[in-house]
N, C-alpha and C. Protein backbone atom coordinates (compact mmCIF):
# COMPACT_ATOMS: atom_id res chain seq x y z
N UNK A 1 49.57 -126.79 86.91
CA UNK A 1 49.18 -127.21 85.58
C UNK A 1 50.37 -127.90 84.92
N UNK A 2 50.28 -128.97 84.48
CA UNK A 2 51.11 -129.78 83.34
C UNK A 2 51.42 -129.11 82.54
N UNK A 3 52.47 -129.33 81.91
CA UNK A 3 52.96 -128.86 79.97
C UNK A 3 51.87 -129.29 79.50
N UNK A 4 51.43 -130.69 79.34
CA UNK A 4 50.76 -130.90 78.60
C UNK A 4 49.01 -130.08 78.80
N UNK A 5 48.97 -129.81 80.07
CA UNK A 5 47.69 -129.36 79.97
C UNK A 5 47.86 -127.56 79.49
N UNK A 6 49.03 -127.09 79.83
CA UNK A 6 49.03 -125.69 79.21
C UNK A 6 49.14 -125.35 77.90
N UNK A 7 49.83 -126.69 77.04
CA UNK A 7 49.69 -126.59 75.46
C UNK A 7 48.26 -127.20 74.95
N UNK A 8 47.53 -127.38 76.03
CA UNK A 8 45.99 -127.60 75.35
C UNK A 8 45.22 -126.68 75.74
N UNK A 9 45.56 -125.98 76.81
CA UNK A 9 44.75 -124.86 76.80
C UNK A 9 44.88 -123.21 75.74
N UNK A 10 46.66 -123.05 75.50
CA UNK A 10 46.79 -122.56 74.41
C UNK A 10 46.43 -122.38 73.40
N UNK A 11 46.15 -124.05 72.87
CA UNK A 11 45.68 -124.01 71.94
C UNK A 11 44.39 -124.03 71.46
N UNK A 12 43.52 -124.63 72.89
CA UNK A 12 42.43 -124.53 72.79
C UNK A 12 41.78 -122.71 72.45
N UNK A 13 42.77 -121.94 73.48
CA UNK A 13 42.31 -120.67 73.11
C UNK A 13 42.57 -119.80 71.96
N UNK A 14 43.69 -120.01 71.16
CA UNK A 14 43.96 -119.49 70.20
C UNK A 14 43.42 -119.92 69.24
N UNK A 15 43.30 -121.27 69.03
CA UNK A 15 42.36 -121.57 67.76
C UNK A 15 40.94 -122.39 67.54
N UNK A 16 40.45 -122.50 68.81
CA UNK A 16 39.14 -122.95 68.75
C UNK A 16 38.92 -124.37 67.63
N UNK A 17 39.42 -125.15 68.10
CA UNK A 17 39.52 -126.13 66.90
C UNK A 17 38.36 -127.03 67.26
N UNK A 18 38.03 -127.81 66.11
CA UNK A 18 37.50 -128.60 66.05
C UNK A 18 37.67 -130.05 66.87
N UNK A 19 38.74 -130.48 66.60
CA UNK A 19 39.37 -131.74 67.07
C UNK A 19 40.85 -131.05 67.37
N UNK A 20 41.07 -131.84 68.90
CA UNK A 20 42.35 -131.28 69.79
C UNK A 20 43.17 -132.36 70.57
N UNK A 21 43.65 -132.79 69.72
CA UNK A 21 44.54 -133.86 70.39
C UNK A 21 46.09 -134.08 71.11
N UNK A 22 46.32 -133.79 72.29
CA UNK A 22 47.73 -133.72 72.76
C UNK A 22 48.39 -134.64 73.37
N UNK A 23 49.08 -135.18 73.01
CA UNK A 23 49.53 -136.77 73.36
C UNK A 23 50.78 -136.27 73.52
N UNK A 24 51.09 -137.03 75.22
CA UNK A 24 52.92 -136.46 75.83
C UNK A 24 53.61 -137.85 75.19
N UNK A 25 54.61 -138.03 74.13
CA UNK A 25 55.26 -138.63 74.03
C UNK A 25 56.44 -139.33 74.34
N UNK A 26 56.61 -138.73 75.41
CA UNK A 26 58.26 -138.45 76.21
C UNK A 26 58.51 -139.56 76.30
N UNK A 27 57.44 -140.17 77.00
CA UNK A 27 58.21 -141.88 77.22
C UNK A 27 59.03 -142.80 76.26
N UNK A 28 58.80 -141.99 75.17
CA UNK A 28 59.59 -142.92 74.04
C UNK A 28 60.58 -142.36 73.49
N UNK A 29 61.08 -141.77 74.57
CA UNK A 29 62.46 -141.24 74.28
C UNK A 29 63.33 -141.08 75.33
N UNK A 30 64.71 -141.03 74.99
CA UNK A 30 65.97 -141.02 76.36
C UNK A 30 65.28 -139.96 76.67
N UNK A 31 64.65 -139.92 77.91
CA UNK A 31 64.44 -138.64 78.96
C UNK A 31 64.26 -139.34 80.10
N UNK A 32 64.15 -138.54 81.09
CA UNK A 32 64.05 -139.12 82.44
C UNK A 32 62.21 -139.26 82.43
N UNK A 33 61.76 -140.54 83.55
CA UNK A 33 60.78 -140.53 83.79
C UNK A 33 59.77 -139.59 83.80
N UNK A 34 58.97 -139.59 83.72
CA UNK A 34 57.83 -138.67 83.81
C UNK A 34 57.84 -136.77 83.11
N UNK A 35 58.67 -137.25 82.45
CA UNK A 35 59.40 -135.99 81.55
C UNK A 35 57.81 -135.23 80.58
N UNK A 36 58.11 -134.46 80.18
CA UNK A 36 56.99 -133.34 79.47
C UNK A 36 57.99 -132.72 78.50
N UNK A 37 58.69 -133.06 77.50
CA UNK A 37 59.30 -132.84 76.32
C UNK A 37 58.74 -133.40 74.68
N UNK A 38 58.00 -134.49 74.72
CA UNK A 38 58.04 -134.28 73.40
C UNK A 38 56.36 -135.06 73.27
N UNK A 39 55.89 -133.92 72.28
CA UNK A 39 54.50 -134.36 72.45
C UNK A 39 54.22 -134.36 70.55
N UNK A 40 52.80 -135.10 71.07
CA UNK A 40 52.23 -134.85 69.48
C UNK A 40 50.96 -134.16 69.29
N UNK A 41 50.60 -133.68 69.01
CA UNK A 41 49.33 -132.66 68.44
C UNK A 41 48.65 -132.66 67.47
N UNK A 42 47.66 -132.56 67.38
CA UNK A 42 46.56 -132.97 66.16
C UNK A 42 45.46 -131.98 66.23
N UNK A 43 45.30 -131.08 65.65
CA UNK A 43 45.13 -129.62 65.43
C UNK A 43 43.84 -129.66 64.50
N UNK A 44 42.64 -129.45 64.51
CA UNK A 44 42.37 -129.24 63.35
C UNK A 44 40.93 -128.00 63.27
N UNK A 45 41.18 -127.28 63.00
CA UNK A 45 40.78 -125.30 63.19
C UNK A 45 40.42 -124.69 61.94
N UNK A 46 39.34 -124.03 61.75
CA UNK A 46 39.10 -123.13 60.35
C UNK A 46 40.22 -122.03 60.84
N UNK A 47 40.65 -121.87 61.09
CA UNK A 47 41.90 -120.98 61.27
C UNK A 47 42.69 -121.53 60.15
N UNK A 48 43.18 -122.67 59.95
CA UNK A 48 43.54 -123.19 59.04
C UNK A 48 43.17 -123.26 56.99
N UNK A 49 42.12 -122.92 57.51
CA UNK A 49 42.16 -123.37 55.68
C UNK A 49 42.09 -122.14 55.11
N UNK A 50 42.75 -122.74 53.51
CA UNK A 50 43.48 -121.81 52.93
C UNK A 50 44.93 -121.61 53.02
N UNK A 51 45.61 -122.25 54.02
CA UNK A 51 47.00 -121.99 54.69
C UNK A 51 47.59 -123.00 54.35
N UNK A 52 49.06 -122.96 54.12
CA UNK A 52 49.84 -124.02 53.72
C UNK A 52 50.25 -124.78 54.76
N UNK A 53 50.86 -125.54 55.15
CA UNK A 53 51.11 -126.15 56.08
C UNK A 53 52.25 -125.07 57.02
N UNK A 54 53.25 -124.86 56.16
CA UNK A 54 54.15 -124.38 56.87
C UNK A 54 53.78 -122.77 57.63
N UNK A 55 52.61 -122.47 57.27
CA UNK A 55 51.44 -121.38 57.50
C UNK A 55 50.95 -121.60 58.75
N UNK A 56 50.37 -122.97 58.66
CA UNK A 56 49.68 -123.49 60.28
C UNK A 56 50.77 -124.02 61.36
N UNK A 57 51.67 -124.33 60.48
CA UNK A 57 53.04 -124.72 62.16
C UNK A 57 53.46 -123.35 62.36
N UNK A 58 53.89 -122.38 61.80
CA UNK A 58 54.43 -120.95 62.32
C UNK A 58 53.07 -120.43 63.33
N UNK A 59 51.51 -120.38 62.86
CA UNK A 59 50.98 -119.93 63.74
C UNK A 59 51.01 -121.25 64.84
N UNK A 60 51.22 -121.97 65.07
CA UNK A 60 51.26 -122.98 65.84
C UNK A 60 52.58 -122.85 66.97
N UNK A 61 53.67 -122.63 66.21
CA UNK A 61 54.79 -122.03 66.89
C UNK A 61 54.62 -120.60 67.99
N UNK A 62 53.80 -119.65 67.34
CA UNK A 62 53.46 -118.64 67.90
C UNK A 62 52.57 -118.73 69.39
N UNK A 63 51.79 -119.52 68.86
CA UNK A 63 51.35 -120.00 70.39
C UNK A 63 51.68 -120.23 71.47
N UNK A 64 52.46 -121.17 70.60
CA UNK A 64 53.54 -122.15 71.77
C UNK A 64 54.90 -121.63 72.14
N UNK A 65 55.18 -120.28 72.01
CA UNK A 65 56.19 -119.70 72.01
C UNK A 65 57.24 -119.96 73.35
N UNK A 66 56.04 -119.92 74.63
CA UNK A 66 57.14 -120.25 75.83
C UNK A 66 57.08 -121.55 76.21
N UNK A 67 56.36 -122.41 75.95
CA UNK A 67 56.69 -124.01 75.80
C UNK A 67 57.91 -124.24 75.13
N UNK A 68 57.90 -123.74 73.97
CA UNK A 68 58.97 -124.13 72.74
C UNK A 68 60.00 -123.87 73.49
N UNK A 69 60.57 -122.56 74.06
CA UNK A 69 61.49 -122.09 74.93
C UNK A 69 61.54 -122.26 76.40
N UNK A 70 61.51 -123.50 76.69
CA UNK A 70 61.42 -124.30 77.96
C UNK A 70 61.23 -125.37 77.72
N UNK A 71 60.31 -126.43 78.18
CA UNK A 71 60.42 -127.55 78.53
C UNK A 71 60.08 -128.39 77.28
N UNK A 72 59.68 -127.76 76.35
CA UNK A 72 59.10 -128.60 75.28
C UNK A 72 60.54 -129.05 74.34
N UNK A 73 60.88 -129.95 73.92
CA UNK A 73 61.86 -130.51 73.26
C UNK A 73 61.53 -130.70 71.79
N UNK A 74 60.50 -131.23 71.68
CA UNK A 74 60.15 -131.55 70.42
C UNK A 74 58.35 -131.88 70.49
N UNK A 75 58.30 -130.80 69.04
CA UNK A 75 56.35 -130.95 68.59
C UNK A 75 56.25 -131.33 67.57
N UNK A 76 55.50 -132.68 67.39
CA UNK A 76 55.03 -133.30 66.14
C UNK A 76 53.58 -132.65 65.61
N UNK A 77 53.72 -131.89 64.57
CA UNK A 77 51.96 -131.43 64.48
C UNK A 77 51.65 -132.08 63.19
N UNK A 78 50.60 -132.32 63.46
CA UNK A 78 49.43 -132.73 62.26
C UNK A 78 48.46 -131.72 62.14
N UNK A 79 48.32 -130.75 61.20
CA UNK A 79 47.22 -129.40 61.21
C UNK A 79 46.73 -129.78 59.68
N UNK A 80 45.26 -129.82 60.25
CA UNK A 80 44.30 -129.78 59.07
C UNK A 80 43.11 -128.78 59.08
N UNK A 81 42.53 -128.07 58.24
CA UNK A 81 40.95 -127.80 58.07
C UNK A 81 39.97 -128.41 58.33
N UNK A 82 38.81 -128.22 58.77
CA UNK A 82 37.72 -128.86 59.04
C UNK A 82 37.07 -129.87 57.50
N UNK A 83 37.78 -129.00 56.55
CA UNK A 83 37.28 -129.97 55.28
C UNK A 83 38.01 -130.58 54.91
N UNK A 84 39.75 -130.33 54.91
CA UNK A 84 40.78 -131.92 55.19
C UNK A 84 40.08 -132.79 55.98
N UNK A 85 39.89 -132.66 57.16
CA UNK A 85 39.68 -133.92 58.07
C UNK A 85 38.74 -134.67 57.70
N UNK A 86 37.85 -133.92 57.49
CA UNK A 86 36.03 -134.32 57.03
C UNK A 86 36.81 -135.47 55.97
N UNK A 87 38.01 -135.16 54.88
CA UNK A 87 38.02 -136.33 53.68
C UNK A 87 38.83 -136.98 54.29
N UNK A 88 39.55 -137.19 55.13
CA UNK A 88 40.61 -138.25 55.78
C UNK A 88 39.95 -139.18 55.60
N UNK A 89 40.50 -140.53 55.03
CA UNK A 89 40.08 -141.47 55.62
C UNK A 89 40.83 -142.33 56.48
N UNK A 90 41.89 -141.69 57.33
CA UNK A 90 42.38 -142.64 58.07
C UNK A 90 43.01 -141.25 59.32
N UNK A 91 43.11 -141.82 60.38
CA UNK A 91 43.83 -141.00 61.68
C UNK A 91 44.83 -140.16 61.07
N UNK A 92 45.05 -139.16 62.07
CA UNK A 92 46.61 -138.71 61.79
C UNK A 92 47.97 -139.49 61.86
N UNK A 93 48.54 -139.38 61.22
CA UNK A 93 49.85 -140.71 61.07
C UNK A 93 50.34 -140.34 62.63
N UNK A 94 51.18 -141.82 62.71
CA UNK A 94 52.04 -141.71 64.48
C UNK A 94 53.18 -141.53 64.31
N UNK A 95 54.03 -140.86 65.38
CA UNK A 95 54.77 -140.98 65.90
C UNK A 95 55.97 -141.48 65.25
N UNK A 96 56.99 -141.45 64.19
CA UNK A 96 57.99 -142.65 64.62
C UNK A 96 58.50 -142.73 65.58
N UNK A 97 59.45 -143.90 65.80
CA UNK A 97 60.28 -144.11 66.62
C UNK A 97 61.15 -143.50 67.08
N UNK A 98 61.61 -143.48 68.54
CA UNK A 98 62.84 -142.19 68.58
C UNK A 98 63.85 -143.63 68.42
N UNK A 99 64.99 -142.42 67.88
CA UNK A 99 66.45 -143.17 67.49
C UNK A 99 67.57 -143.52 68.65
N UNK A 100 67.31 -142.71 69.70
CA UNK A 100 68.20 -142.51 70.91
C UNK A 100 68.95 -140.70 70.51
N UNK A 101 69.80 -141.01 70.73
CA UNK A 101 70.18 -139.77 70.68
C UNK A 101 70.09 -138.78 71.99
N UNK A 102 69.80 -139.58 73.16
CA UNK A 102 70.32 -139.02 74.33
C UNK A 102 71.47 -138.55 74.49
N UNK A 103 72.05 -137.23 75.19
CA UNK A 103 73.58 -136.96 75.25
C UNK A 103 73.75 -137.95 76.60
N UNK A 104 73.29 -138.35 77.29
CA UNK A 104 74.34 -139.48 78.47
C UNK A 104 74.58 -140.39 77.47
N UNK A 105 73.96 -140.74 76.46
CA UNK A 105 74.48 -141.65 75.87
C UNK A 105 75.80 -141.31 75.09
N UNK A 106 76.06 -140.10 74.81
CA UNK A 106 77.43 -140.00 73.82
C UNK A 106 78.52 -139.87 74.57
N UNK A 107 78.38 -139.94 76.40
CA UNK A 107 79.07 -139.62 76.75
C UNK A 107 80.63 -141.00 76.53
């Protein structure tokens, strides 16, 4: 199983969401090829509402507890309620750009 497919099954099981989006980002960053470090996530679960944001990344963290502590480098989350999303009128924002910040590079 992939990182990426074990942080969707995680999450698929812990929070039964509505909309589940896991996008491996790695490529856009100093990592080596085919790397599984930095992803983005788009979450959106009645688990959630009522909860502040920083409410839904801690249970989000909890999940992801041995990803976080291994291979995962960096998680971009977007967590909404089923009645946030319902008023979105536009996607979850992307990605910026990575800056570099590879260490071969400081060498």
């Amino acid at each position: 199983m992939t990182v990426q497919q074990d942080i969707e099954q995680q999450l698929q099981d812990r929070f039964s969401p509505v909309v589940l989006e896991v996008a491996n980002e790695s490529h856009m960053h100093s990592v080596p090829a085919n790397s599984e470090t930095h992803f983005r996530v788009v979450l959106v679960s009645a688990n959630f509402d009522g909860r502040t944001r920083v409410a839904r990344h801690q249970q989000v963290y909890v999940a992801l507890a041995d990803q976080l502590q291994g291979p995962v480098h960096a998680l971009a989350l977007h967590t909404y309620s089923p009645d946030e999303w319902q008023r979105r009128e536009q996607p979850a924002p992307a990605s910026p750009q990575c800056r570099g910040g590879s260490k071969a590079q400081q060498q």
